[in-house]
C-alpha atoms as a PDB file:
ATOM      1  CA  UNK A   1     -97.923 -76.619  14.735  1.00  0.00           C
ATOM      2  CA  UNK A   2     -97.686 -79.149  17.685  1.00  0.00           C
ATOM      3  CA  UNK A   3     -97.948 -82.721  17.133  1.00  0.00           C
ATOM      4  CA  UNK A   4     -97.798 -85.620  20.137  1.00  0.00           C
ATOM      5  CA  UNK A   5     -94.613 -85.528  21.931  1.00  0.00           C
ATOM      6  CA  UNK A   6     -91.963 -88.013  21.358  1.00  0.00           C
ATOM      7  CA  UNK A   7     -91.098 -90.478  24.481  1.00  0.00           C
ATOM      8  CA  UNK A   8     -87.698 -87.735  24.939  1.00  0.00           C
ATOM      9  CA  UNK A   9     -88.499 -84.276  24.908  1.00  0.00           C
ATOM     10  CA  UNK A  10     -85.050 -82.195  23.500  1.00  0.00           C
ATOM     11  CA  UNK A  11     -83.448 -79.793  26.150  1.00  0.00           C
ATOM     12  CA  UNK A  12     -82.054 -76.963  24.632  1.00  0.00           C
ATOM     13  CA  UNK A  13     -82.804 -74.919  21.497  1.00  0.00           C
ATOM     14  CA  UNK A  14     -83.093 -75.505  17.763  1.00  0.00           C
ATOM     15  CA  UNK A  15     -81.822 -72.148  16.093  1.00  0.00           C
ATOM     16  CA  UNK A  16     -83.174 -71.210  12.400  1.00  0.00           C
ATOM     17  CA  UNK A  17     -81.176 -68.590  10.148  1.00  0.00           C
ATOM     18  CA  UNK A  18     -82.744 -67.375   7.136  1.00  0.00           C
ATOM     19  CA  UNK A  19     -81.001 -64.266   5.928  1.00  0.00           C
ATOM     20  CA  UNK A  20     -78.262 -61.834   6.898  1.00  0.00           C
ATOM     21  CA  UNK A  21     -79.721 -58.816   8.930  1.00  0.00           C
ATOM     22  CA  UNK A  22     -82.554 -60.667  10.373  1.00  0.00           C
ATOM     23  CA  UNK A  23     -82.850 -61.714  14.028  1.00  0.00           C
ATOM     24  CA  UNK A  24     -82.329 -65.500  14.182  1.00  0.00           C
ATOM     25  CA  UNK A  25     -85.676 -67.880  15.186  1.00  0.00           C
ATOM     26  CA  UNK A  26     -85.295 -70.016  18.434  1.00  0.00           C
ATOM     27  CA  UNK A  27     -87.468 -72.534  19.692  1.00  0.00           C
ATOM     28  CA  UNK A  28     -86.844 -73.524  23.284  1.00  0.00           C
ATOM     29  CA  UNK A  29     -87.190 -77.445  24.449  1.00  0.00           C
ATOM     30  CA  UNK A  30     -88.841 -78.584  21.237  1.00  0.00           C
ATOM     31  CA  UNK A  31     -91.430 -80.997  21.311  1.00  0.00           C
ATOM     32  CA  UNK A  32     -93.184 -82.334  18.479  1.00  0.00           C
ATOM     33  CA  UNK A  33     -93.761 -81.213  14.988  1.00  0.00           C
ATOM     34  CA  UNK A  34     -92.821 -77.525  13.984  1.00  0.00           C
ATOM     35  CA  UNK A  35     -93.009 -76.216  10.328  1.00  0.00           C
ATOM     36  CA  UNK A  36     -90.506 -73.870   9.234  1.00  0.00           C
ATOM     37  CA  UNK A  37     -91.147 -70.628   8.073  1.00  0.00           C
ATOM     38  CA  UNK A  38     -90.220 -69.166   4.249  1.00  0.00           C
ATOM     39  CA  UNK A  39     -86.716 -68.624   3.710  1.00  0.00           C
ATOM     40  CA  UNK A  40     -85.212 -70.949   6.206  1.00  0.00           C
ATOM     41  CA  UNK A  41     -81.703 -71.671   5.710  1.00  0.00           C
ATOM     42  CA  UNK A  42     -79.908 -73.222   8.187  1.00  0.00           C
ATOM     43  CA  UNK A  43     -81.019 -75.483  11.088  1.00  0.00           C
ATOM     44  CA  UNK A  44     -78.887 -75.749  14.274  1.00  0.00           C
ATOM     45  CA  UNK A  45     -79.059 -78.103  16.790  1.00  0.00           C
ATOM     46  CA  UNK A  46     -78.424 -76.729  20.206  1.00  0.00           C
ATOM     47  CA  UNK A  47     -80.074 -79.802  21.851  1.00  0.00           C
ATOM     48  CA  UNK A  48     -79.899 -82.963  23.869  1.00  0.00           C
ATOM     49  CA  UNK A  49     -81.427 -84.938  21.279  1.00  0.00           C
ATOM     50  CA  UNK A  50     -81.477 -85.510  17.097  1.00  0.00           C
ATOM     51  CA  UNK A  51     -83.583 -83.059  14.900  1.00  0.00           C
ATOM     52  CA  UNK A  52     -84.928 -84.332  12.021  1.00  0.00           C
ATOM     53  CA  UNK A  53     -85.965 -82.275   9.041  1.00  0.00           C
ATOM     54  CA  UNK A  54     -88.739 -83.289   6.636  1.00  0.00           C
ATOM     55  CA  UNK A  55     -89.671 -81.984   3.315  1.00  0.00           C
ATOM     56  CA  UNK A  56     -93.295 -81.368   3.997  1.00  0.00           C
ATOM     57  CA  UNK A  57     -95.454 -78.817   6.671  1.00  0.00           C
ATOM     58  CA  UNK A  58     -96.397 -82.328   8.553  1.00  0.00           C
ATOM     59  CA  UNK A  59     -93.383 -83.935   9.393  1.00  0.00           C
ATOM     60  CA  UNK A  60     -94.398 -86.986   7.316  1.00  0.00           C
ATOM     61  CA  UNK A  61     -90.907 -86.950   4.503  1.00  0.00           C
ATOM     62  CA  UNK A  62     -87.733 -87.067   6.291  1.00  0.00           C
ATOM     63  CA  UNK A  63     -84.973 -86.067   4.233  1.00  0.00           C
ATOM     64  CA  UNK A  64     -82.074 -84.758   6.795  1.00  0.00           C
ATOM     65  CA  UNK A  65     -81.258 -85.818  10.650  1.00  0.00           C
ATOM     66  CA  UNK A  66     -79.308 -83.051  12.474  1.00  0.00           C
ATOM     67  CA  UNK A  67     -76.908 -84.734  15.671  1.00  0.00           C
ATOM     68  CA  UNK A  68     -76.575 -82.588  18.698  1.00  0.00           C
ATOM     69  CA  UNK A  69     -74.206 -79.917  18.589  1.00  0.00           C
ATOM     70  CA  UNK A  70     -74.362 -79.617  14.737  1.00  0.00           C
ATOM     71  CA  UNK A  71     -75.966 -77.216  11.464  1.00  0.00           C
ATOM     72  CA  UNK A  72     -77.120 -77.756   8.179  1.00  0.00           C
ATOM     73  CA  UNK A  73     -78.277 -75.803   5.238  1.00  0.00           C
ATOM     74  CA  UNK A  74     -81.986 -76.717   4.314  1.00  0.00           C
ATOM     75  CA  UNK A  75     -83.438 -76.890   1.321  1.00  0.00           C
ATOM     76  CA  UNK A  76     -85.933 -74.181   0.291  1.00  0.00           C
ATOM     77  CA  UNK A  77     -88.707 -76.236  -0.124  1.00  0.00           C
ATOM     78  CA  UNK A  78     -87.743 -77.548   3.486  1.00  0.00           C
ATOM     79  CA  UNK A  79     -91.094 -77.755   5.483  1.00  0.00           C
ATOM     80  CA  UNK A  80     -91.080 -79.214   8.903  1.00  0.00           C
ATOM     81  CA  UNK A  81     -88.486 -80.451  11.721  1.00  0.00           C
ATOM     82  CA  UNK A  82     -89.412 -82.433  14.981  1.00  0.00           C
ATOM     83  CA  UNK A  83     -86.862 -83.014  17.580  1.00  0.00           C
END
């Protein structure tokens, strides 16, 4: 789910682990608004750019900002990040 781009769109990837065994999720150049599947465990920032995680599908709650270069666990209710 796409929402209007931000003035800065991120170059690079955002990276998304959920469990052991299963092939990692990558988004490329994220723009916007992306909700995160079921599962997701840890975010990593391989961008120019801060990624912000929010507790609801909409990007709306922010509970977590992610600096370039760095991971963090999620919660499992996590629901959205933008970058």
């Amino acid at each position: 789910m796409n929402t209007a781009a931000p003035a800065h769109a991120a170059t690079g990837q955002v990276v998304l682990f959920t469990v052991e065994f299963q092939e990692l999720t990558t988004w490329d150049d994220p723009t916007g608004c992306y909700q995160l599947p079921i599962g997701a465990h840890q975010v990593n920032n391989h961008t120019d750019s801060d990624v912000h995680i929010y507790a609801d599908p909409f990007c709306m709650q922010r509970v977590q900002t992610i600096k370039p270069g760095y991971g963090a666990h999620v919660m499992a209710a996590t629901g959205s990040f933008s970058a």
